[in-house]
N, C-alpha and C. Protein backbone atom coordinates (compact mmCIF):
# COMPACT_ATOMS: atom_id res chain seq x y z
N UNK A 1 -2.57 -328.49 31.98
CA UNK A 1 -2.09 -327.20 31.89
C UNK A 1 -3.17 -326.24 31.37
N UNK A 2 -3.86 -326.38 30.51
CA UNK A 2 -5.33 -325.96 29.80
C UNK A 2 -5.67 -325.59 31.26
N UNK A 3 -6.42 -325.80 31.95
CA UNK A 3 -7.40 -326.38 32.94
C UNK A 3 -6.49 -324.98 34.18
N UNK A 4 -5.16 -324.98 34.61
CA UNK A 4 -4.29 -323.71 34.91
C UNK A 4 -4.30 -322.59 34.15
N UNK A 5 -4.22 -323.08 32.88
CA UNK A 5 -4.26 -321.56 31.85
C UNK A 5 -5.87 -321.17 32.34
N UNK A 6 -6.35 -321.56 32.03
CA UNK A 6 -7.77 -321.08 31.90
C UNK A 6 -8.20 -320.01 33.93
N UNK A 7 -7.76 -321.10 34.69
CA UNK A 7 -8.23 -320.94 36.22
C UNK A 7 -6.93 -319.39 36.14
N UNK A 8 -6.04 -319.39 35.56
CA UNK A 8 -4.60 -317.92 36.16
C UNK A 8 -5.69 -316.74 35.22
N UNK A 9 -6.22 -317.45 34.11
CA UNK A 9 -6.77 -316.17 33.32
C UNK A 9 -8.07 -315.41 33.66
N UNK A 10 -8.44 -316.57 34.50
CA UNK A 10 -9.79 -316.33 34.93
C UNK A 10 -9.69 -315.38 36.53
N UNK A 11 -8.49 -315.57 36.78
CA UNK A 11 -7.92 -314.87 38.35
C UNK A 11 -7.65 -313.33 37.56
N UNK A 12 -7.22 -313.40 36.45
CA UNK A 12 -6.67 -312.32 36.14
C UNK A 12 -7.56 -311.71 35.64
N UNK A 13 -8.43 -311.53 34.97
CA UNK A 13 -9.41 -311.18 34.36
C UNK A 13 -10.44 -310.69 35.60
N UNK A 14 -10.00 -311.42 36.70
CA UNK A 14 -11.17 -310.69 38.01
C UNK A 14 -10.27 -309.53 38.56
N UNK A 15 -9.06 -309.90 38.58
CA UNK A 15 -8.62 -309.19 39.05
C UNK A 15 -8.67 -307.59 38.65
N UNK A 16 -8.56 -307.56 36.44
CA UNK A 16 -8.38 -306.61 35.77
C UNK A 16 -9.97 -305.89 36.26
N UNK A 17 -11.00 -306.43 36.36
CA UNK A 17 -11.96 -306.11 36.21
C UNK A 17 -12.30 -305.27 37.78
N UNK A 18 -11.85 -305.76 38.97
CA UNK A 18 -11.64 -305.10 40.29
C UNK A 18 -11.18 -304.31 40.26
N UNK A 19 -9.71 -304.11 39.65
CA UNK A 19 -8.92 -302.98 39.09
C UNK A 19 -9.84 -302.22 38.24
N UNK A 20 -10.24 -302.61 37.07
CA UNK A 20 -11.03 -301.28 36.60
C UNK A 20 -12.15 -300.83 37.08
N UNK A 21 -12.86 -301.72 37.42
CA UNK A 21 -13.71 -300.97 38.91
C UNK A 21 -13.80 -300.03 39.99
N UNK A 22 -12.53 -300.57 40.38
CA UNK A 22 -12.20 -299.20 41.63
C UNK A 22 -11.72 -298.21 40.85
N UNK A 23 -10.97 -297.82 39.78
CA UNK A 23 -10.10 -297.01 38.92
C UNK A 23 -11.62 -296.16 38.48
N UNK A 24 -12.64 -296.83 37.97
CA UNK A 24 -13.77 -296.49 37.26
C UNK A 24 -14.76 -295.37 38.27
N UNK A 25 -14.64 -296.36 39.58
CA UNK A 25 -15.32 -295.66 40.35
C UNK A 25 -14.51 -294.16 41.28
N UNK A 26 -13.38 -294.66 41.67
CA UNK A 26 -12.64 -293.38 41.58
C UNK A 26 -12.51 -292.35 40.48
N UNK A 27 -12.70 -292.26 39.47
CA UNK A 27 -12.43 -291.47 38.32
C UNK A 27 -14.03 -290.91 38.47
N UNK A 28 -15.05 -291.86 38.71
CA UNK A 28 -16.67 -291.04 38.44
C UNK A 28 -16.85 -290.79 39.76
N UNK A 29 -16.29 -290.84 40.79
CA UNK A 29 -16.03 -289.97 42.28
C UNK A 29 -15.92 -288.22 41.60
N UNK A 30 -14.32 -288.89 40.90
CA UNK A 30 -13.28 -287.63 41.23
C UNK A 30 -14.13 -286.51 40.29
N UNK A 31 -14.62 -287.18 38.82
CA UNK A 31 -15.72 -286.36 38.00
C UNK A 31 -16.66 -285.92 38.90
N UNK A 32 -17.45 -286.27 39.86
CA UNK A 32 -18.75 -285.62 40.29
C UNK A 32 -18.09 -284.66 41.37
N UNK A 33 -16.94 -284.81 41.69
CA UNK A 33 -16.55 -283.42 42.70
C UNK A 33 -16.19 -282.38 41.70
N UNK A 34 -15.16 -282.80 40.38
CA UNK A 34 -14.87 -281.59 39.80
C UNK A 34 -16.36 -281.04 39.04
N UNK A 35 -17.38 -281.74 39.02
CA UNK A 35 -18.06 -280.79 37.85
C UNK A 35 -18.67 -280.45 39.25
N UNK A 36 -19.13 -280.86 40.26
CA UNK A 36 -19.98 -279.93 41.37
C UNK A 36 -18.94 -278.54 41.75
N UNK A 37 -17.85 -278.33 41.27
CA UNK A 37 -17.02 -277.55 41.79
C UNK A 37 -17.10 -276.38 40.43
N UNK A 38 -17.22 -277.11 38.95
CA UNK A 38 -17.76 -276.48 37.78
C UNK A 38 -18.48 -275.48 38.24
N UNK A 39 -19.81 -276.26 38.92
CA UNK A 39 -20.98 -276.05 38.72
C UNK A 39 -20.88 -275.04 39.65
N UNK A 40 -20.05 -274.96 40.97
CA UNK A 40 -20.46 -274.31 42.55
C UNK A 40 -19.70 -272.70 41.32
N UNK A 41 -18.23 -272.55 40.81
CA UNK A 41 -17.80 -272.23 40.12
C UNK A 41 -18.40 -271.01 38.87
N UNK A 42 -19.26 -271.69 38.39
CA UNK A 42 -20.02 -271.36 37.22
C UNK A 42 -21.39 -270.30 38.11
N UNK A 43 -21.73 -271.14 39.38
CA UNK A 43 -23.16 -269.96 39.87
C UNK A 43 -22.47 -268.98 40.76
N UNK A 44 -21.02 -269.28 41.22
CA UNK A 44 -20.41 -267.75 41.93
C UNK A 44 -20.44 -266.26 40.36
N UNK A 45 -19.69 -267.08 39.64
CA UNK A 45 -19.15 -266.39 38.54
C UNK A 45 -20.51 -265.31 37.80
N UNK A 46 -21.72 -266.42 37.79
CA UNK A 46 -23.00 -266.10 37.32
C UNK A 46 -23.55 -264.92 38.57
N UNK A 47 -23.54 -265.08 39.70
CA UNK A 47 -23.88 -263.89 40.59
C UNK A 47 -23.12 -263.09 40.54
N UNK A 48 -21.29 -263.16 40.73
CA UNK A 48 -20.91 -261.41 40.67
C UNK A 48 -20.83 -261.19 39.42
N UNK A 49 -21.82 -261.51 38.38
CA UNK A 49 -21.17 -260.83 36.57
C UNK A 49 -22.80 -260.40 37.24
N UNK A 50 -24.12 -260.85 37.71
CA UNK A 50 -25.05 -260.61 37.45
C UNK A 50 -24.79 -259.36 38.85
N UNK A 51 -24.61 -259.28 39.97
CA UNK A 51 -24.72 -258.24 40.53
C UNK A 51 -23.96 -257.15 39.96
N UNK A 52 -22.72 -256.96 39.43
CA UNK A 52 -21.87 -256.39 38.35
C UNK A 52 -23.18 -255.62 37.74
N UNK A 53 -23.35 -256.18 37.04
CA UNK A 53 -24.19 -255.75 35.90
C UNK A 53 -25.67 -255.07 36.41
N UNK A 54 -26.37 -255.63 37.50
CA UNK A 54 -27.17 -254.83 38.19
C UNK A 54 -26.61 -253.68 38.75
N UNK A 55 -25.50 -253.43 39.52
CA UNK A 55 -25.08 -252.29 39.99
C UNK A 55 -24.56 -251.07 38.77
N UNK A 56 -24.17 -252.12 37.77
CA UNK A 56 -23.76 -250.80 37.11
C UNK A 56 -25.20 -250.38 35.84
N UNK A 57 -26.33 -251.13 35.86
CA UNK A 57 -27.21 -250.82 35.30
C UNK A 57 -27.94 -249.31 36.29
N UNK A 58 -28.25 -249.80 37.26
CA UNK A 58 -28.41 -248.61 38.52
C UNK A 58 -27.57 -247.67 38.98
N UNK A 59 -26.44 -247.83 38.59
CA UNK A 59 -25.47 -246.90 38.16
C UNK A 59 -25.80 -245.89 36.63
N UNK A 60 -26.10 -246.52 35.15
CA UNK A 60 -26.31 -245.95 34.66
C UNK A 60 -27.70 -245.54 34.45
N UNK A 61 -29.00 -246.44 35.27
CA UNK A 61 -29.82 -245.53 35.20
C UNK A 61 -29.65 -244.19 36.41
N UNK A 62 -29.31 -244.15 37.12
CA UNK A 62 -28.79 -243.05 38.17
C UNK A 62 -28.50 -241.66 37.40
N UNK A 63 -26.94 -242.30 36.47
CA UNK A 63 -26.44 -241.10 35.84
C UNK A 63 -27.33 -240.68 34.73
N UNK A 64 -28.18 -241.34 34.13
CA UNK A 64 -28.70 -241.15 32.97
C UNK A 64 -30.26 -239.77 34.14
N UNK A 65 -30.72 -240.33 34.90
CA UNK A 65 -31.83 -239.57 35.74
C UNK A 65 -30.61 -238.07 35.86
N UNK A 66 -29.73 -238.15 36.52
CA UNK A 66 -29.25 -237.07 37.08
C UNK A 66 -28.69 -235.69 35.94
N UNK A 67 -28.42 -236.51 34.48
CA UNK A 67 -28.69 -235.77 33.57
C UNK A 67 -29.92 -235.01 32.76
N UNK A 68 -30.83 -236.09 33.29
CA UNK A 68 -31.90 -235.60 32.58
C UNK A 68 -32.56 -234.36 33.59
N UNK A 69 -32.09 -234.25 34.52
CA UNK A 69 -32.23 -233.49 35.30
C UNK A 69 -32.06 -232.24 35.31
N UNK A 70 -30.79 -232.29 35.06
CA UNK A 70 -29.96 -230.77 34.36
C UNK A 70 -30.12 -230.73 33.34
N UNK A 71 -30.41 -231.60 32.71
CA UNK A 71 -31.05 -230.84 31.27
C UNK A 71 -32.29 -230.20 31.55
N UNK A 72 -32.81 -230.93 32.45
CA UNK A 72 -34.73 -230.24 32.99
C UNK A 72 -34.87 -229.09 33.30
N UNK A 73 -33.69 -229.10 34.45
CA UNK A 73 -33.06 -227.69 35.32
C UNK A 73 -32.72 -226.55 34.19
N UNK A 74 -32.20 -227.17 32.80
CA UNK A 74 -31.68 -226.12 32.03
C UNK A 74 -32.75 -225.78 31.18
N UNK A 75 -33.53 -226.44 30.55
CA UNK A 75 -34.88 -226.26 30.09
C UNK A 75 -35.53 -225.60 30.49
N UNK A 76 -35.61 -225.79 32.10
CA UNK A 76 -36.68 -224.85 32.80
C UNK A 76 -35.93 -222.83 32.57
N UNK A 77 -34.93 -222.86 33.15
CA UNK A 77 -34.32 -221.86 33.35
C UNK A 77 -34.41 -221.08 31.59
N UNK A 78 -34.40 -222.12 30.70
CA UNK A 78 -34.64 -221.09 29.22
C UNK A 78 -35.71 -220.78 29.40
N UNK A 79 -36.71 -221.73 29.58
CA UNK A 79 -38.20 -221.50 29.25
C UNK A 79 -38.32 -220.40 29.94
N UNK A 80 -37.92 -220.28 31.32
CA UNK A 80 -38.19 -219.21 32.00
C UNK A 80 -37.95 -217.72 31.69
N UNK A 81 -36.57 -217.90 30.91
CA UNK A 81 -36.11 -217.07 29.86
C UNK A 81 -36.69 -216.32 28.96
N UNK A 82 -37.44 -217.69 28.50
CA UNK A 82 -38.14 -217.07 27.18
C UNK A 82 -39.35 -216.23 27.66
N UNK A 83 -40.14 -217.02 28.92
CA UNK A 83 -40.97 -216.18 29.26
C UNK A 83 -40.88 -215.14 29.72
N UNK A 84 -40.26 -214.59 29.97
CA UNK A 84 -39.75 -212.93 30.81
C UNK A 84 -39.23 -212.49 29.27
N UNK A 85 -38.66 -212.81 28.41
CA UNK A 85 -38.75 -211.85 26.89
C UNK A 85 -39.55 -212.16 26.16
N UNK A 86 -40.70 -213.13 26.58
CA UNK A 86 -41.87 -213.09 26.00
C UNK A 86 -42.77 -212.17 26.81
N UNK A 87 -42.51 -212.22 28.01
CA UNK A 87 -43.74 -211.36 28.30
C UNK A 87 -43.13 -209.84 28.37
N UNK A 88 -41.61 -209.34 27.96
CA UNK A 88 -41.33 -208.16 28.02
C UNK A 88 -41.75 -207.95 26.63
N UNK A 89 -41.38 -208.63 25.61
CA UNK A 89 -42.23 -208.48 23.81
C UNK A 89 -43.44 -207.84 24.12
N UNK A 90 -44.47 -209.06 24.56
CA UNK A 90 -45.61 -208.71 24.23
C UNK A 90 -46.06 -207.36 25.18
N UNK A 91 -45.57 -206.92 26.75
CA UNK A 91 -45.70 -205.37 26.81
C UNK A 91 -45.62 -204.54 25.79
N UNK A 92 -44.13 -204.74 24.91
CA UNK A 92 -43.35 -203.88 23.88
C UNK A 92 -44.77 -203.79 22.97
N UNK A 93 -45.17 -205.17 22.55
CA UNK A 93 -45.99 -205.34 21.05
C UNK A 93 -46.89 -204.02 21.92
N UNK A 94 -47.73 -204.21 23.18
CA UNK A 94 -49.16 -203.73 23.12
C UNK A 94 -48.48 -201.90 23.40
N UNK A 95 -47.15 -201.38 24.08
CA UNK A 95 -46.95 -200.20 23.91
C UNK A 95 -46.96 -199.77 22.53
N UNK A 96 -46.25 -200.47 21.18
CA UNK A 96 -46.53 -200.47 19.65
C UNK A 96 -47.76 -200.30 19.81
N UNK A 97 -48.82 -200.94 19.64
CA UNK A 97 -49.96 -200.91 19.21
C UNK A 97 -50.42 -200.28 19.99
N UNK A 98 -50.84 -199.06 20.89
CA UNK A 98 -51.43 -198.51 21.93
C UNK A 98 -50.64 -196.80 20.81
N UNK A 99 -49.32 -197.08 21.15
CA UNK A 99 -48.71 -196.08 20.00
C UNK A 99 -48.99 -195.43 18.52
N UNK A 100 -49.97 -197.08 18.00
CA UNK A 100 -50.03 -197.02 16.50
C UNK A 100 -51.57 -196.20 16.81
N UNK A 101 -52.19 -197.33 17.60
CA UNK A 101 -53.32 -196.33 17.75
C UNK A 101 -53.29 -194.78 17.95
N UNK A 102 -52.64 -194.61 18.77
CA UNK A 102 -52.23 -193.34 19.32
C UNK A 102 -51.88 -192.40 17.84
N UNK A 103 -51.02 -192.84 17.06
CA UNK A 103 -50.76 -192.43 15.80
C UNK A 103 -51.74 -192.42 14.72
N UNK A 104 -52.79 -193.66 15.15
CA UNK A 104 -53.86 -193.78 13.83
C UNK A 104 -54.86 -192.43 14.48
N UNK A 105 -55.40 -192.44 15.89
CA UNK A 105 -55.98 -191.48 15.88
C UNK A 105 -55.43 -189.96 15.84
N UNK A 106 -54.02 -189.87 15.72
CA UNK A 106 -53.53 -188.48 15.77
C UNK A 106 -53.57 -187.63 14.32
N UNK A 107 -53.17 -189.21 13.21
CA UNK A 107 -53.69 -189.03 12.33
C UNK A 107 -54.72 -188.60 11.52
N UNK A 108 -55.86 -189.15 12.21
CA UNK A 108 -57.10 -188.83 11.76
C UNK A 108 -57.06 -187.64 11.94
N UNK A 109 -56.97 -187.13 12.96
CA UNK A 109 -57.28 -186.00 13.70
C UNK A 109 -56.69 -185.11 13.14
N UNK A 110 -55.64 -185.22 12.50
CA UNK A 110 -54.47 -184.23 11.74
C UNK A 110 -55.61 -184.02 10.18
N UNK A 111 -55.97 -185.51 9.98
CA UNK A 111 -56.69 -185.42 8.49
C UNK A 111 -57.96 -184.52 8.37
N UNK A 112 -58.24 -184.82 9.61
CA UNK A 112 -60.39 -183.91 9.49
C UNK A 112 -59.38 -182.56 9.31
N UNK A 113 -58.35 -182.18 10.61
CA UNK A 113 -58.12 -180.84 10.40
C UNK A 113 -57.82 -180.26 8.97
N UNK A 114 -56.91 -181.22 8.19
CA UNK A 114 -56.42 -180.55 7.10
C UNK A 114 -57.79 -180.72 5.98
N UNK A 115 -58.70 -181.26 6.45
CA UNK A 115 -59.81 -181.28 5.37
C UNK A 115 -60.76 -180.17 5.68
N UNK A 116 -60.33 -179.53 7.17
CA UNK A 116 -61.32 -178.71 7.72
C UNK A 116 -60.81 -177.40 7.00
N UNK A 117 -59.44 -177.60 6.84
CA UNK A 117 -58.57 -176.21 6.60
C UNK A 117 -59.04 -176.19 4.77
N UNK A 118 -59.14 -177.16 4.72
CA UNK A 118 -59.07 -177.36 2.65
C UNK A 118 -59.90 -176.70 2.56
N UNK A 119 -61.82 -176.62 3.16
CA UNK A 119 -62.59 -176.67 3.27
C UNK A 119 -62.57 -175.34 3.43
N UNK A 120 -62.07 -174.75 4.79
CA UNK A 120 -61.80 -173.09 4.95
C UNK A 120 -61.37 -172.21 3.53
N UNK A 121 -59.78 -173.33 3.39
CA UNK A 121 -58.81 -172.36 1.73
C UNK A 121 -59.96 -172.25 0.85
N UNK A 122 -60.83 -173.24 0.39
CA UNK A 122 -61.79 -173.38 -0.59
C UNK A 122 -62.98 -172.61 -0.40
N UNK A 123 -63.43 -172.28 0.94
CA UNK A 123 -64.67 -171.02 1.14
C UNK A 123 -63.98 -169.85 1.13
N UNK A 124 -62.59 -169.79 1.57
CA UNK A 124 -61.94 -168.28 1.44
C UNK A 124 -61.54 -168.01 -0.12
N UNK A 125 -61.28 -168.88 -0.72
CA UNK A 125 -60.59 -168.61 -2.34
C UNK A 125 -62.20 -168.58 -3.63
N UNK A 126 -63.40 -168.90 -2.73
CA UNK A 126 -64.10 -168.98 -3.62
C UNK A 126 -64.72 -167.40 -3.14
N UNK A 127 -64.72 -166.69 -1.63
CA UNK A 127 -64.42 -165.52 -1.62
C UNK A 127 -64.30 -164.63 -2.16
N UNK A 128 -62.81 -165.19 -1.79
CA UNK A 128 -62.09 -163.87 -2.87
C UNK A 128 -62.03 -163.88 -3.92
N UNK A 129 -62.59 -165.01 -5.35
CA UNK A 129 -62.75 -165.00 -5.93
C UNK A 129 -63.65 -163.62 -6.24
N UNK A 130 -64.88 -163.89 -5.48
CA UNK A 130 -66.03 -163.01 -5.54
C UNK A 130 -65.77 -162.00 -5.37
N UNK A 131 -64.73 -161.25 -4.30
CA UNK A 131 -64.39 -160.15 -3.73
C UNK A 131 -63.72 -159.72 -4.70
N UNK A 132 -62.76 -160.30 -5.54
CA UNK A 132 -62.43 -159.83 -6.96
C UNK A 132 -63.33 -159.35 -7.74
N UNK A 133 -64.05 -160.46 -8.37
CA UNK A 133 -64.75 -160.27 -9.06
C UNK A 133 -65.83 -159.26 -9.01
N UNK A 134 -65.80 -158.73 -7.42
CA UNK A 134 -66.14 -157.26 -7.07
C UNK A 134 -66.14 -156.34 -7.16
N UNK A 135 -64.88 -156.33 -7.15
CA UNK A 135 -63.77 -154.96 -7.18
C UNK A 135 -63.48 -154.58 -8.54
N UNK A 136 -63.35 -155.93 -9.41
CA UNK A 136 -63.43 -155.35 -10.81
C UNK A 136 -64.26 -155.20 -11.24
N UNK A 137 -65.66 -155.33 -10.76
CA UNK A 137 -66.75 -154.61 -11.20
C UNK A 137 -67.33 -153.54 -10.74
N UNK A 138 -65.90 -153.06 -9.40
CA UNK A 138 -66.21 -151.40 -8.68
C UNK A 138 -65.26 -150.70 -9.51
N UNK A 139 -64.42 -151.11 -9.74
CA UNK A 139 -63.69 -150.70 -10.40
C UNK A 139 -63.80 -150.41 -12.23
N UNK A 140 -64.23 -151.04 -12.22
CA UNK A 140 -65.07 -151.12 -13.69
C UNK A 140 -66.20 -149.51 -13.63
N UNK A 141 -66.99 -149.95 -12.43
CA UNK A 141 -68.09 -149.06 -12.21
C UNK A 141 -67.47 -147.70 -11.73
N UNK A 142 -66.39 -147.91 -10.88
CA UNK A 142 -65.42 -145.85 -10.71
C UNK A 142 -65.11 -145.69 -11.34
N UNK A 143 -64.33 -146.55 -12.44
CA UNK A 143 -63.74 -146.16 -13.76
C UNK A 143 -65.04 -145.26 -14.46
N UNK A 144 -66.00 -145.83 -14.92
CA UNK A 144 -67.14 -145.11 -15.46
C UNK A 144 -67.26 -144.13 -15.21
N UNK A 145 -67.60 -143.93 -13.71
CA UNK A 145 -67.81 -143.14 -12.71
C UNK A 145 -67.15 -141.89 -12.78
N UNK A 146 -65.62 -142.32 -12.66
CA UNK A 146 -64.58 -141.08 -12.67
C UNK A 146 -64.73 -140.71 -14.34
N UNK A 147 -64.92 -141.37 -15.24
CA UNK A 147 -64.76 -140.98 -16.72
C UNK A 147 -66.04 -140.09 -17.21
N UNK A 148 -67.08 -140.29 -16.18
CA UNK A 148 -68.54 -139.69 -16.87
C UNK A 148 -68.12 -138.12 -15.92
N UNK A 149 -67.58 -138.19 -14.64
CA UNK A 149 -67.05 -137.15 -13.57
C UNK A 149 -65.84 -136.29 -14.51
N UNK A 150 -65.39 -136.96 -15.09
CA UNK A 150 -64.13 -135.98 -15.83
C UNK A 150 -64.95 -135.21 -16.46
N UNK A 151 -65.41 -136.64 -17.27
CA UNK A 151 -66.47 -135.52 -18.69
C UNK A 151 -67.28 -134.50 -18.18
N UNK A 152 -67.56 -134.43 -17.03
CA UNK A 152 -68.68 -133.58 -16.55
C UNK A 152 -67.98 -132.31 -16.08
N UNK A 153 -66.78 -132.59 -15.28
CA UNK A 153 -65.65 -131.83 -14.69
C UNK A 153 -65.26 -131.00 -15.95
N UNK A 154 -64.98 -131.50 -16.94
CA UNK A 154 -64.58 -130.77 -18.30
C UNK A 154 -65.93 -130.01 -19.07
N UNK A 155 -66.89 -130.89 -19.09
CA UNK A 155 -68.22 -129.78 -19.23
C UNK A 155 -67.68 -128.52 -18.59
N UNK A 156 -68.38 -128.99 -17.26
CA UNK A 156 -68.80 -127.76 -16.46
C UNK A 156 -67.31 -126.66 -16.46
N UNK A 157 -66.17 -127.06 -16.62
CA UNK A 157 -64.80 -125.96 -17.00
C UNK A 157 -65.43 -125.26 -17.49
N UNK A 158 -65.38 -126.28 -18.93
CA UNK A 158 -65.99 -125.34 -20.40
C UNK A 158 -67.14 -124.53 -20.42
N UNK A 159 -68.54 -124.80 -19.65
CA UNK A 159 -69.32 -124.19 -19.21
C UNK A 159 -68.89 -122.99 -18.57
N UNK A 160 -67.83 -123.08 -17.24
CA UNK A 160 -67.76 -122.25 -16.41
C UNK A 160 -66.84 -120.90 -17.10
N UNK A 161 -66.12 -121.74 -17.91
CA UNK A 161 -64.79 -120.56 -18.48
C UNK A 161 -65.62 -119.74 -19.78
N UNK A 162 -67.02 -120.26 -20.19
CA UNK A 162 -67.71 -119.62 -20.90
C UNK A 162 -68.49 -118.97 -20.29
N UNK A 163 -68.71 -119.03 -19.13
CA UNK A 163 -70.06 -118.35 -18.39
C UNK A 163 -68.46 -116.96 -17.84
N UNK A 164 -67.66 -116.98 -18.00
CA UNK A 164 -66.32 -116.41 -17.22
C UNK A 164 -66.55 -115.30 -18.27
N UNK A 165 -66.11 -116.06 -19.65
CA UNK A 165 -65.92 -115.46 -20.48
C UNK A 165 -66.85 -114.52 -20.86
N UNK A 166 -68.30 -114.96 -20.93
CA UNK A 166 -69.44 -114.62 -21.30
C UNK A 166 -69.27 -113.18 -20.35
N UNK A 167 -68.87 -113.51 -18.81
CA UNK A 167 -69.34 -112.48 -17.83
C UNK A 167 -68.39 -111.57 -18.18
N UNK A 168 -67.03 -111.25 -18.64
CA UNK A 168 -66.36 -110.99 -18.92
C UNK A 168 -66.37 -109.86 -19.89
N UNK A 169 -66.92 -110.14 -21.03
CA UNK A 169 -67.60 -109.52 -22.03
C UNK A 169 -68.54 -108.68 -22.06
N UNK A 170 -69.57 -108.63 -20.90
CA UNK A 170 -70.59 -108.41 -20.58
C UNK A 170 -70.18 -107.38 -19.91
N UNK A 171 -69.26 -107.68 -18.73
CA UNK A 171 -68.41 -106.33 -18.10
C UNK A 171 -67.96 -105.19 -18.67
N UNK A 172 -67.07 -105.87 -19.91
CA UNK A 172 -66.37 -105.06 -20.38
C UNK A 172 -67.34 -104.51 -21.54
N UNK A 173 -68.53 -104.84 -21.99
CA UNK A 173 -69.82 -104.09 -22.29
C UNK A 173 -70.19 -103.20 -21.60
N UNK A 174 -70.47 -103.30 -20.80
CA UNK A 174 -71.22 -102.35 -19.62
C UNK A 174 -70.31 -101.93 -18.98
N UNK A 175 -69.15 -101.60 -19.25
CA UNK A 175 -68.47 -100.65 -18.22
C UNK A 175 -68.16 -99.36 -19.08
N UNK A 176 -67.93 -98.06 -18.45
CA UNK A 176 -67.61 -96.91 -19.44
C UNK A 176 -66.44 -97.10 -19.76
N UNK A 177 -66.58 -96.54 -20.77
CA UNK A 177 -65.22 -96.36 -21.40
C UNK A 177 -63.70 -95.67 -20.12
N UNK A 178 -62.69 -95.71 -20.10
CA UNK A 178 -62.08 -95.49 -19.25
C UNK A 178 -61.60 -93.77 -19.84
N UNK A 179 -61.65 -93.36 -18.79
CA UNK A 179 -61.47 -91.55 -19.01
C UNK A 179 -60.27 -91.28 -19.57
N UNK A 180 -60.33 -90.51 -19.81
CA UNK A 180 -59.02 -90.55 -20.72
C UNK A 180 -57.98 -89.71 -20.03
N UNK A 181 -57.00 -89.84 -20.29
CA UNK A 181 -55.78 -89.66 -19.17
C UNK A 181 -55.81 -88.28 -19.19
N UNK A 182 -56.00 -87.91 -18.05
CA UNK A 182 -55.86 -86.13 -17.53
C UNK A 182 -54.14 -85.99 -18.19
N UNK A 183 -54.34 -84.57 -18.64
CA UNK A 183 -52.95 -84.37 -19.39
C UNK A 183 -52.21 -84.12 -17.67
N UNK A 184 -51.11 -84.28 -17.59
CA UNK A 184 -50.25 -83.81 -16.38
C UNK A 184 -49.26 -82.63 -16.56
């Protein structure tokens, strides 16, 4: 019976082992289709996340260009801005300064005059200083003049009303006596 036990266990034991064999090899079949299916799986998934992601990178460099654009567009259009009230300023500045000049030399020109005129007041007032100082010394001198003329004027009266008088006297010397009144 040994000798049966041993030969049924030894059937069975080939048998288990055929059995796990084919079971073994079906199972590492059925594994190499599912992970090639992983794998086929895993490189679809890996291309549309990676074209995904390329399109929308070129997407946002696109939008990112098309802004910078209009910002360029808007940049330009200030700058342009600025230059047309920069270059209307700096007309403005050089009409100012063409003006100031205009003012510095009108100035001047105002200044010689009023130094020319100071210059005139100051030869006319030193003048008339003199022309005063003329007059009160003609005046000084008619005063004399008329005072030595009075005195002389009053002489010669006194002279004359004595030479009057004198003649006077002299007349009435030498004339006859007046006749004496015929009786009537």
């Amino acid at each position: 019976d040994r000798i049966k036990f041993l030969r049924i266990r030894s059937q069975i034991i080939l048998i288990q082992c055929a059995y796990r064999g084919h079971t073994g090899r079906l199972y590492a079949k059925s594994y190499r289709v599912h992970r090639a299916a992983s794998r086929i799986q895993a490189t679809w998934k890996m291309h549309t996340a990676r074209t995904y992601y390329a399109k929308l990178k070129r997407a946002n460099t696109l939008a990112q260009r098309r802004w910078r654009t209009i910002l360029a567009k808007r940049q330009l259009r200030r700058l342009k801005q600025e230059a047309k009230e920069a270059a209307s300023l700096f007309t403005k500045v050089q009409q100012l300064q063409q003006e100031c000049n205009n003012l510095k030399k009108a100035r001047g020109d105002a200044e010689t005059q009023l130094l020319q005129k100071d210059d005139h007041i100051h030869t006319l007032n030193s003048r008339l200083t003199r022309l005063q100082h003329d007059l009160n010394a003609a005046k000084t001198q008619l005063q004399e003049k008329d005072d030595e003329l009075q005195a002389e004027v009053q002489r010669l009266s006194e002279k004359h009303r004595r030479e009057i008088e004198a003649q006077r006297e002299a007349l009435e010397a030498a004339q006859p006596p007046p006749p004496p009144p015929m009786p009537s």
